[in-house]
Protein backbone atom coordinates (compact mmCIF):
# COMPACT_ATOMS: atom_id res chain seq x y z
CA UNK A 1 -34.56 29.99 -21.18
CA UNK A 2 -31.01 28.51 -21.07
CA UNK A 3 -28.64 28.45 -23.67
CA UNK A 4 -30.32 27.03 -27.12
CA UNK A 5 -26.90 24.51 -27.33
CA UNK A 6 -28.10 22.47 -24.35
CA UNK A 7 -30.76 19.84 -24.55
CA UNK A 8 -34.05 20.38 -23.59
CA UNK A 9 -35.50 17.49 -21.79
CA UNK A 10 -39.11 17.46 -20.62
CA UNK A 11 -41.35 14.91 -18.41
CA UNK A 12 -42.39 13.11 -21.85
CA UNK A 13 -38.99 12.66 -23.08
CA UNK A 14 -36.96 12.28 -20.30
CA UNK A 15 -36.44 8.28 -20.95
CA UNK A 16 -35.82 8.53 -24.32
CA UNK A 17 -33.33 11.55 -23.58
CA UNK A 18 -31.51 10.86 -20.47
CA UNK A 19 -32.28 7.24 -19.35
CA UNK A 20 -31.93 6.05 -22.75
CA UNK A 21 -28.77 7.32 -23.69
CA UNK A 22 -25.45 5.76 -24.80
CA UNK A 23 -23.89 8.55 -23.29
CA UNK A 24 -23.14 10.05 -19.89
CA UNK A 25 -26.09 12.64 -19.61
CA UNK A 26 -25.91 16.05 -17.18
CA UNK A 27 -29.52 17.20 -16.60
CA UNK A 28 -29.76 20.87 -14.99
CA UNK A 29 -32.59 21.04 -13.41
CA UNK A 30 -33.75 25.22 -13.77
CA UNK A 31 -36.84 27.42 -13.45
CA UNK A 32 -36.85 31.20 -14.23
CA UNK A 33 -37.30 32.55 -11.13
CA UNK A 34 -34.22 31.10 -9.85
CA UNK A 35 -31.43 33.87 -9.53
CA UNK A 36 -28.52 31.29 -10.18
CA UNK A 37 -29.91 29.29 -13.09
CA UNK A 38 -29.11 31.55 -15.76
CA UNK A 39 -25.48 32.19 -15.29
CA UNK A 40 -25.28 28.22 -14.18
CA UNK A 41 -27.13 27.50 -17.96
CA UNK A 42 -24.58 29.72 -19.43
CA UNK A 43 -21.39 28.33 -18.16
CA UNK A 44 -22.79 24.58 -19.18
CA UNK A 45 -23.53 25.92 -22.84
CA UNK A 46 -19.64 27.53 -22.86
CA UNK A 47 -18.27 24.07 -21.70
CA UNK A 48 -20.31 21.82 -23.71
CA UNK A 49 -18.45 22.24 -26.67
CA UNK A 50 -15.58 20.58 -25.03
CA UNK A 51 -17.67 17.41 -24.18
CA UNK A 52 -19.20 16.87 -27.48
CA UNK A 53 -19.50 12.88 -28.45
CA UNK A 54 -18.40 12.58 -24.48
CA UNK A 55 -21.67 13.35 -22.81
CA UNK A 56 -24.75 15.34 -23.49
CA UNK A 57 -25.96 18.27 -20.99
CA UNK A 58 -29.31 18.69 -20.64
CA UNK A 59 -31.78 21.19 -19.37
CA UNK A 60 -34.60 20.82 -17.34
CA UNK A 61 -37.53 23.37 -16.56
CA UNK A 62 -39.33 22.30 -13.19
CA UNK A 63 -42.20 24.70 -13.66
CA UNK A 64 -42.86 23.00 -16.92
CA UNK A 65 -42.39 19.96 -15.96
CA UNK A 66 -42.70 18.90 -12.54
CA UNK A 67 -42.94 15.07 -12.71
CA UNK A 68 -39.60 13.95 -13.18
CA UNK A 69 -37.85 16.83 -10.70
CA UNK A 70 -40.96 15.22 -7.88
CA UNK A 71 -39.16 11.46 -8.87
CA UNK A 72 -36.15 12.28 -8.68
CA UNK A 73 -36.49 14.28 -5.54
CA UNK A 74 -35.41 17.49 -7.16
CA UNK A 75 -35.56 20.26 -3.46
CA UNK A 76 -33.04 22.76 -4.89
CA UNK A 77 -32.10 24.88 -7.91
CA UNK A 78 -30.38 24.71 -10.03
CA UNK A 79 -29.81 20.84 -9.54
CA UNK A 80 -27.02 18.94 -11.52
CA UNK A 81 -27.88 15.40 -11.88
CA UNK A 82 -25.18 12.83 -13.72
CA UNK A 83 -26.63 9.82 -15.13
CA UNK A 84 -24.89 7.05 -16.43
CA UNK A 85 -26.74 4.29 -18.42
CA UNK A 86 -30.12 5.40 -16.66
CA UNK A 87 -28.11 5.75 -13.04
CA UNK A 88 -27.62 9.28 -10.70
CA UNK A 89 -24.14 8.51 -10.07
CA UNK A 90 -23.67 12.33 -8.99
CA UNK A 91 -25.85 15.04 -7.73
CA UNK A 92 -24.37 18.73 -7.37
CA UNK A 93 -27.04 21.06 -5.73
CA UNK A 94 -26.35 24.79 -6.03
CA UNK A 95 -24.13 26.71 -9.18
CA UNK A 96 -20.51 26.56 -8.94
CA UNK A 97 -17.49 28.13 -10.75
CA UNK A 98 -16.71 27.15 -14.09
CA UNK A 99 -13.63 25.43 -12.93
CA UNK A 100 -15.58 22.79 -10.81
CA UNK A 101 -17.72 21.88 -12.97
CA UNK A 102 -15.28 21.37 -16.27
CA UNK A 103 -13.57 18.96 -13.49
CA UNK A 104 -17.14 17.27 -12.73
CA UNK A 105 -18.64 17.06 -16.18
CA UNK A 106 -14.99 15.47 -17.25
CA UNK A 107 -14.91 12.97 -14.09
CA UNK A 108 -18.93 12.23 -15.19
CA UNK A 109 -17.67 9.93 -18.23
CA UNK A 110 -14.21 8.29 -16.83
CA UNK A 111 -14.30 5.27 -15.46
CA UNK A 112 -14.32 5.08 -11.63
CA UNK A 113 -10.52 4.33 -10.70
CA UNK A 114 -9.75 3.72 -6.61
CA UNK A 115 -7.54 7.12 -6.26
C-alpha cells in the first residue's frame, strides 16, 4: 500500500478525484508486485508536503482497478500521469530520483512559459 498521505483514487472515483479537480493532480499508477512502486510511493508522500494547496498526488492500484489504467493506456509501472483541468499534460513512465521529480511535480502547476 503506498504512503496513507497520498490520495487514493479508484475506477469509481477517478472523475470526481482527478478530472474534477481545481487543482493540478499527479496520479501514480502502482500494483504490489512491482519492485519500484514502493520506494516511488514513498518519495511522493515525502514531497507532498511541499505541494500542499499546489496540487494533489494521487495513487492508483491497477490490480484493483483496471479500468481507468486500460483508458488511459497505462503499459508500465509505476506510471506518473499529470493532469491539469481533466488533461495528461505529462506522463513519466518508470521511478526516478527524488530530485526529478520535486522539479516535475513543481513544473506540473506553473504556467507553460516558451524557455
Amino acid at each position: 500500500m503506498p504512503e496513507d498521505s497520498l490520495t487514493a483514487v479508484t475506477d469509481e472515483t477517478f472523475a470526481e478525484l482527478v478530472l474534477g479537480n481545481r487543482l493540478p493532480v499527479v496520479v501514480d499508477f502502482w500494483a504490489e508486485w512491482c519492485p519500484p512502486c514502493g520506494p516511488l510511493a514513498k518519495t511522493l508522500a515525502g514531497l507532498a508536503g511541499e505541494f500542499t494547496g499546489k496540487l494533489v498526488i494521487a495513487t492508483l492500484n491497477m490490480d484493483e482497478n483496471p479500468v481507468t489504467g486500460r483508458a488511459y493506456r497505462v503499459m508500465s509501472l509505476p506510471t506518473l500521469m499529470f493532469f491539469q483541468r481533466g488533461v495528461v499534460v505529462h506522463t513519466i513512465v518508470g521511478s526516478r530520483p527524488r530530485s526529478q521529480l520535486r522539479q516535475a511535480l513543481a513544473g506540473s502547476f506553473e504556467a507553460y512559459a516558451n524557455r
